[in-house]
N, C-alpha and C. Protein backbone atom coordinates (compact mmCIF):
# COMPACT_ATOMS: atom_id res chain seq x y z
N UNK A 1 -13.48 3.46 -8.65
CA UNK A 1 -13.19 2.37 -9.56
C UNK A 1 -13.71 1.09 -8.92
N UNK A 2 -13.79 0.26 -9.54
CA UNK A 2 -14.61 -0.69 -9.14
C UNK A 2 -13.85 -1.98 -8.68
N UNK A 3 -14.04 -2.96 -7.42
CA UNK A 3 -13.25 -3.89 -6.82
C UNK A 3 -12.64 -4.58 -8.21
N UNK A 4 -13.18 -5.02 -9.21
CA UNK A 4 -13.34 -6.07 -10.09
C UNK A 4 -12.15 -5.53 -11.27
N UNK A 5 -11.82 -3.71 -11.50
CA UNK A 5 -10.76 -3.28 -11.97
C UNK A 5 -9.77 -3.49 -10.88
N UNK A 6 -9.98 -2.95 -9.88
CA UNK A 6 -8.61 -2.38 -9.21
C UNK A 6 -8.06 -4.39 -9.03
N UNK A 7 -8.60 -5.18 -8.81
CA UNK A 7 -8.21 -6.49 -8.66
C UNK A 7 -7.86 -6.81 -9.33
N UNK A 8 -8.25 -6.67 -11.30
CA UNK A 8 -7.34 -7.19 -12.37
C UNK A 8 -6.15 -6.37 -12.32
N UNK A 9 -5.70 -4.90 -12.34
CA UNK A 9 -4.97 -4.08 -11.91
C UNK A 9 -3.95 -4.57 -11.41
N UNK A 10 -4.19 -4.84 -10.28
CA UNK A 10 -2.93 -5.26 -9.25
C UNK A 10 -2.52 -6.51 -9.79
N UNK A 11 -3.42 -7.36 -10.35
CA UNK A 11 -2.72 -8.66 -10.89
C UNK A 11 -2.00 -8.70 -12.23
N UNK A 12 -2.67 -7.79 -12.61
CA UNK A 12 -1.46 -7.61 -13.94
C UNK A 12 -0.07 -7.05 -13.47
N UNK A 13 -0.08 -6.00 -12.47
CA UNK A 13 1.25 -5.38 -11.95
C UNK A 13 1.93 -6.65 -11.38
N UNK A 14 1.22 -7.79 -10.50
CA UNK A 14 2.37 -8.39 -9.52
C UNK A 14 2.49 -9.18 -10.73
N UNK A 15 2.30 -9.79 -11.86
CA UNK A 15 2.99 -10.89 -12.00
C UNK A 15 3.66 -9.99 -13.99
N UNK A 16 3.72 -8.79 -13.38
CA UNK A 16 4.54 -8.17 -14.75
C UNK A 16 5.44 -7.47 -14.15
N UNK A 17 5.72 -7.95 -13.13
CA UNK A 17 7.12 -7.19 -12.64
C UNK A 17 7.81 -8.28 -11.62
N UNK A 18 8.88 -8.52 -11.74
CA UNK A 18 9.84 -9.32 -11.28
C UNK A 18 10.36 -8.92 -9.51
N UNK A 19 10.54 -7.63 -9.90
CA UNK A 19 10.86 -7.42 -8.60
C UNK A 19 10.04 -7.18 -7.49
N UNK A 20 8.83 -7.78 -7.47
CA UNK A 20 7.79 -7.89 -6.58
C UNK A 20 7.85 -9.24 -5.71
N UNK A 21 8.89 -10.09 -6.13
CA UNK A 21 9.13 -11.29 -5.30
C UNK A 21 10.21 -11.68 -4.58
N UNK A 22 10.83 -10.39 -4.51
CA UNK A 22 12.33 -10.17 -3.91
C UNK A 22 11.56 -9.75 -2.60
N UNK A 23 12.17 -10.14 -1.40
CA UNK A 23 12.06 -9.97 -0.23
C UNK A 23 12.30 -9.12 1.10
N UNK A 24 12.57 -8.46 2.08
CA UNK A 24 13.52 -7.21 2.87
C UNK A 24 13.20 -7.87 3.89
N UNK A 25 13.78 -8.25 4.81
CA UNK A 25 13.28 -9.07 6.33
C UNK A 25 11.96 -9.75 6.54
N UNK A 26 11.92 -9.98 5.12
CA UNK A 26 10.47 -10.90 5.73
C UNK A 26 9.26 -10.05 4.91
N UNK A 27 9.38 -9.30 4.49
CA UNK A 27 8.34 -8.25 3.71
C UNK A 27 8.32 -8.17 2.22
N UNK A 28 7.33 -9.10 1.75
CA UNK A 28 7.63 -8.83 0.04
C UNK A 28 6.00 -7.89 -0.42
N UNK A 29 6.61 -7.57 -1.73
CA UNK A 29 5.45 -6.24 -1.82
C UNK A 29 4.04 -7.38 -1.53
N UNK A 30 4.06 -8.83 -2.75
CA UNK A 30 3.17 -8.96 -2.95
C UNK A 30 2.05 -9.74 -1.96
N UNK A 31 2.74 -9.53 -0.52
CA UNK A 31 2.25 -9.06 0.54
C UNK A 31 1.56 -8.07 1.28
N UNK A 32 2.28 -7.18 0.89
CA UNK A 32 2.24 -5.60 1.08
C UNK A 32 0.83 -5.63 0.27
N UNK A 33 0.66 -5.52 -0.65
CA UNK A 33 -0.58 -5.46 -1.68
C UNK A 33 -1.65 -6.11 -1.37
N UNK A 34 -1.41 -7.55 -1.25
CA UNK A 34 -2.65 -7.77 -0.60
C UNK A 34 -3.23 -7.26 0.73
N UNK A 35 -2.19 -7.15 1.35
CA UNK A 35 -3.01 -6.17 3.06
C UNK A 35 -3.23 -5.10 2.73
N UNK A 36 -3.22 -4.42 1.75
CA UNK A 36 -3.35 -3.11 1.38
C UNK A 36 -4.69 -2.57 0.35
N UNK A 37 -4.70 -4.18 -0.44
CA UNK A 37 -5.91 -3.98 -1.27
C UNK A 37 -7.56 -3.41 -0.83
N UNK A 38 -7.09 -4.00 0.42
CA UNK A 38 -9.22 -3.73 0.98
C UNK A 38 -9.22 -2.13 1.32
N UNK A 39 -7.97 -1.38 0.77
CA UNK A 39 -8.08 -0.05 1.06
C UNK A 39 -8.20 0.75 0.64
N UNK A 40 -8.05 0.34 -0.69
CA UNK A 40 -8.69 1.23 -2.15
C UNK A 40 -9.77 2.35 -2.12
N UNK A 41 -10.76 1.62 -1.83
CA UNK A 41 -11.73 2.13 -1.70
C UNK A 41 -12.17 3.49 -0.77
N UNK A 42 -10.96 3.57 0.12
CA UNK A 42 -11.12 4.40 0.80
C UNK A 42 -9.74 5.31 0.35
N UNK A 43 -8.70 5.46 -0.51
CA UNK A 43 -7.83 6.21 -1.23
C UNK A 43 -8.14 6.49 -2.41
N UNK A 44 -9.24 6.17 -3.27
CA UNK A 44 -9.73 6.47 -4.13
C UNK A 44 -10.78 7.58 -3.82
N UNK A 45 -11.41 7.70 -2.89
CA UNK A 45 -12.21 8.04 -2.14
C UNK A 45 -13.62 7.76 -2.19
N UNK A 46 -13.90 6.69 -3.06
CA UNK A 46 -15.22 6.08 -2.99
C UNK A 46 -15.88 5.62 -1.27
N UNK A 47 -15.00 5.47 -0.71
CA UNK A 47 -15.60 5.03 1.05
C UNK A 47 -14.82 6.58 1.66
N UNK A 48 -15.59 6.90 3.08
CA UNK A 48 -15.44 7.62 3.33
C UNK A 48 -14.26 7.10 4.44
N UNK A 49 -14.47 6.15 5.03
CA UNK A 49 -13.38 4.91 6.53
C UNK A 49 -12.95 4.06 5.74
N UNK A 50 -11.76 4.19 6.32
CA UNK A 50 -11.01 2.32 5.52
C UNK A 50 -12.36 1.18 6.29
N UNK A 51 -12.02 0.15 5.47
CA UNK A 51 -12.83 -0.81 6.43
C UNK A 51 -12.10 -1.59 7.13
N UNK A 52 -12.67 -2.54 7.97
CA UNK A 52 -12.15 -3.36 9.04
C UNK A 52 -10.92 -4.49 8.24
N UNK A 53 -11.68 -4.48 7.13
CA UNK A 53 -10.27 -5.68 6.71
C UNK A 53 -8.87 -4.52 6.25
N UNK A 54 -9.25 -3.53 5.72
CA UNK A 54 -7.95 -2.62 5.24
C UNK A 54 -7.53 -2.46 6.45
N UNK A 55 -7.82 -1.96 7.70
CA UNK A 55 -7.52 -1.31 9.03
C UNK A 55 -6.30 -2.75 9.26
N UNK A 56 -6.96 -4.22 9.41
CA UNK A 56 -6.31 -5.72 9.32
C UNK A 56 -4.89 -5.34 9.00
N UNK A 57 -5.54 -5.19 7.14
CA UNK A 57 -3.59 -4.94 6.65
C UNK A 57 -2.72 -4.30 6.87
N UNK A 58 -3.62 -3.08 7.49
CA UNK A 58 -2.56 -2.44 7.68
C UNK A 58 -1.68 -2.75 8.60
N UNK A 59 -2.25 -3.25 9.52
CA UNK A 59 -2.07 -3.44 11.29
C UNK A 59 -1.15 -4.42 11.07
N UNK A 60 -0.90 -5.34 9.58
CA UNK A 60 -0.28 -6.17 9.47
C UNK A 60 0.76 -5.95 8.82
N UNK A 61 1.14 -4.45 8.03
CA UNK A 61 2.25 -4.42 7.07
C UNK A 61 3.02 -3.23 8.62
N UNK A 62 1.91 -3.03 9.71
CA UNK A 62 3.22 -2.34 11.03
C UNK A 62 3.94 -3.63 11.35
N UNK A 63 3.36 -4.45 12.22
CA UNK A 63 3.81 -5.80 12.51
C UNK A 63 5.16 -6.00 11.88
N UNK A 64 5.15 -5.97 10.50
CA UNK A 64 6.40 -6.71 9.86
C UNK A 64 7.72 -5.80 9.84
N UNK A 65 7.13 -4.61 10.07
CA UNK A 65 8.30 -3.28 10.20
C UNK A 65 9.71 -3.64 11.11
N UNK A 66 10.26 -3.98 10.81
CA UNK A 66 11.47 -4.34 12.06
C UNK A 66 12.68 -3.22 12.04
N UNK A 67 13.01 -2.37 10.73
CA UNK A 67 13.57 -1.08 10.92
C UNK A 67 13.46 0.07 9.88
N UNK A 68 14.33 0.43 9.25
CA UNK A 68 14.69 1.74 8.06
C UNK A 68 14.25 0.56 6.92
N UNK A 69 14.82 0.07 6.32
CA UNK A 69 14.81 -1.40 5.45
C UNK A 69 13.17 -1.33 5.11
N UNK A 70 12.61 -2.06 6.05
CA UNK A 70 11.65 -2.45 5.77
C UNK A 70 10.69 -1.15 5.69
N UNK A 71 10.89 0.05 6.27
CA UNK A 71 9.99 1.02 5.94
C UNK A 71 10.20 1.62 4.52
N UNK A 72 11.57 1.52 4.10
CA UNK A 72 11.74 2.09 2.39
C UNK A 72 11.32 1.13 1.90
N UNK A 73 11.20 -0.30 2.09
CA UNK A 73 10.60 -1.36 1.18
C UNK A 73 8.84 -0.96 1.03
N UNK A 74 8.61 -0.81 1.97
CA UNK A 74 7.35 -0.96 1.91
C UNK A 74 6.42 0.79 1.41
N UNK A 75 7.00 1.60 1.02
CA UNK A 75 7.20 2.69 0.65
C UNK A 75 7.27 2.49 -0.70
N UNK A 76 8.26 1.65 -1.15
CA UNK A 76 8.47 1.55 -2.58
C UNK A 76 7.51 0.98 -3.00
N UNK A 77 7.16 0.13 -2.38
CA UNK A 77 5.74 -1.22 -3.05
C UNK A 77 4.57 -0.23 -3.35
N UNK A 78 4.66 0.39 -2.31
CA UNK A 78 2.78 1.34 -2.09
C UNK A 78 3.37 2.78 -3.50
N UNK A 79 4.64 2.69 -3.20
CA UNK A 79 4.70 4.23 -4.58
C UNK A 79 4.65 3.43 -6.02
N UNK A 80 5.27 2.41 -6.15
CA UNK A 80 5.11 1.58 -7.63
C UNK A 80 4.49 0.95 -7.67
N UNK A 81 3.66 0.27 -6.69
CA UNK A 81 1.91 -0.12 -7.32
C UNK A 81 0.70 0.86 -7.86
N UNK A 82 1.16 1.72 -7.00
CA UNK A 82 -0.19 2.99 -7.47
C UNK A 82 0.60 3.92 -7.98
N UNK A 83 1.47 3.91 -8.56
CA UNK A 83 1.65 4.54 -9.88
C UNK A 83 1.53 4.05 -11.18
N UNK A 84 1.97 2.98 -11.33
CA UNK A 84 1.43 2.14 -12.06
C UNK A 84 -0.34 1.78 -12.38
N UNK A 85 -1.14 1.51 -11.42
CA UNK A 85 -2.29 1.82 -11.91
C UNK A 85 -3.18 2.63 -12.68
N UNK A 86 -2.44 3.69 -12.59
CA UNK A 86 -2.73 4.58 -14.05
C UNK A 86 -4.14 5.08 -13.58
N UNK A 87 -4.88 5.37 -12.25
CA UNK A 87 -6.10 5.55 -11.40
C UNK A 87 -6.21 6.78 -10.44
N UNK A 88 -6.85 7.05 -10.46
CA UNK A 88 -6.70 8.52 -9.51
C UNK A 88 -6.50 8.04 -7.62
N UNK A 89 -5.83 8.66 -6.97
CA UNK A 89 -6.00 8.41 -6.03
C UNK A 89 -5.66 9.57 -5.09
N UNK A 90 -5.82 9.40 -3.53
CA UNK A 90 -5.25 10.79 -2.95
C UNK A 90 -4.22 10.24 -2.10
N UNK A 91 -3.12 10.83 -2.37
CA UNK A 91 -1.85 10.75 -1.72
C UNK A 91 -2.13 10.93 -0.10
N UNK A 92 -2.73 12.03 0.45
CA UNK A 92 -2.51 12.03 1.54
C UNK A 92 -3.45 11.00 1.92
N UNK A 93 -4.68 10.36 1.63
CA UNK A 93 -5.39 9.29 2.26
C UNK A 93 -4.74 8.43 2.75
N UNK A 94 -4.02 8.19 1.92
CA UNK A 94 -2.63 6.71 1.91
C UNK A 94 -1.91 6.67 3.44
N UNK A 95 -1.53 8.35 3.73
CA UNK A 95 -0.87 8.25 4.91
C UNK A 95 -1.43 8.95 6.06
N UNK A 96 -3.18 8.65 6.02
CA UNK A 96 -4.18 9.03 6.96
C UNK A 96 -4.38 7.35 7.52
N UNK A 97 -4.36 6.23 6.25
CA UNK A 97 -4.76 5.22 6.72
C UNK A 97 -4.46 4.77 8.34
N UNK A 98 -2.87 4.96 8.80
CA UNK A 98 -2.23 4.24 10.28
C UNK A 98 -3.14 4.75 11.19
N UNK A 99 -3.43 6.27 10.89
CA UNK A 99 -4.27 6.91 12.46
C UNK A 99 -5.35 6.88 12.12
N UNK A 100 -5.88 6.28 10.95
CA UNK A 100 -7.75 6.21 11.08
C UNK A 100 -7.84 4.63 11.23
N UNK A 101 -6.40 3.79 11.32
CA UNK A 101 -7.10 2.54 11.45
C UNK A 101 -6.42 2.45 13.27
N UNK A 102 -5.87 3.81 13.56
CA UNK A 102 -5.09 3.12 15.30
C UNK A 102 -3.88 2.63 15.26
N UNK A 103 -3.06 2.75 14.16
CA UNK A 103 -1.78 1.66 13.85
C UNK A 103 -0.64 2.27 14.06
N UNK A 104 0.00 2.34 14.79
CA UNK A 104 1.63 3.21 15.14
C UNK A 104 2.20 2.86 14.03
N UNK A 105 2.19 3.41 12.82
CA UNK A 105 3.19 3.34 12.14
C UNK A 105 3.16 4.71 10.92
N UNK A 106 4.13 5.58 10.02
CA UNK A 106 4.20 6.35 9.64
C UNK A 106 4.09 5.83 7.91
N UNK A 107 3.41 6.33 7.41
CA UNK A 107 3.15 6.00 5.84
C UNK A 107 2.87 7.70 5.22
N UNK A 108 4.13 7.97 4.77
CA UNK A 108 4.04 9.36 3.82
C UNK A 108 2.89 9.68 2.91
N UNK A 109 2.41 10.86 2.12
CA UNK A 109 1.77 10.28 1.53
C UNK A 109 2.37 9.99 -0.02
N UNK A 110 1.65 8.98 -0.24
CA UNK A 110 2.76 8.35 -1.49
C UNK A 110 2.26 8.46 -3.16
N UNK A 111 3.34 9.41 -3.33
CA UNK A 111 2.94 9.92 -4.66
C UNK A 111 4.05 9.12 -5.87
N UNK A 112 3.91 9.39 -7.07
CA UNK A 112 5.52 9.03 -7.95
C UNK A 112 6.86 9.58 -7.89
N UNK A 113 6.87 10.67 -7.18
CA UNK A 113 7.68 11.58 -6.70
C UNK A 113 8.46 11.57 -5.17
N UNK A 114 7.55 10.47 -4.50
CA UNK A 114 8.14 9.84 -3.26
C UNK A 114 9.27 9.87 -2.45
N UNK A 115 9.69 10.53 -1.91
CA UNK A 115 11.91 9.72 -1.59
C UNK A 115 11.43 8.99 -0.63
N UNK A 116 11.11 7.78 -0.45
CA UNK A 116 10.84 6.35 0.46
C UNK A 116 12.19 6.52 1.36
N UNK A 117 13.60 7.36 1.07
CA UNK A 117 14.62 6.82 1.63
C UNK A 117 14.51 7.84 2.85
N UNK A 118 13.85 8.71 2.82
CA UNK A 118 13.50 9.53 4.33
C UNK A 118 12.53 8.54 5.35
């Protein structure tokens, strides 16, 4: 899919849903989304490597992790944004991203069916 969809996409989701500006220690989705956006391309599977700026976000949505909280928050953001897109994607890419970008952190792979609370 092409930068120019998946970008109207996400902007129709953050500002048609309310609860995207509610907060968990410091972590709001529509944060989450933008460090997450340059990664499309490589969960869609049009790129074969995240690129250097997705590898960035990611490195930036570990950073903000401070416990359980913020890992179901940020679980929920990544399962109800891309379900909502209504776009094909591959679940397990999603939670290949931490060890193909180097990032200690655990990201399931995230389908609509998700339990974020594990």
């Amino acid at each position: 899919m092409s930068q120019s969809v998946w970008f109207l996409a996400l902007f129709l989701f953050l500002f048609s849903r309310s609860a995207l500006s509610e907060t968990v220690n410091e972590t709001s989705c529509s944060t989450i989304i933008q460090d997450v956006f340059p990664c499309l391309d490589f969960v869609d599977g049009s790129s074969k490597y995240p690129s250097t700026a997705c590898c960035y976000g990611v490195k930036g949505i570990s950073d903000s992790v401070n416990d359980k909280g913020d890992r179901k928050a940020i679980c929920e953001c990544l399962k109800n944004t891309l379900s909502s897109l209504g776009t094909a994607y591959d679940p397990n890419l999603v939670s290949q991203l931490p060890a193909m970008c180097g990032v200690p952190i655990t990201i399931p792979p995230i389908k609509g069916d998700t339990d974020c609370t594990e």
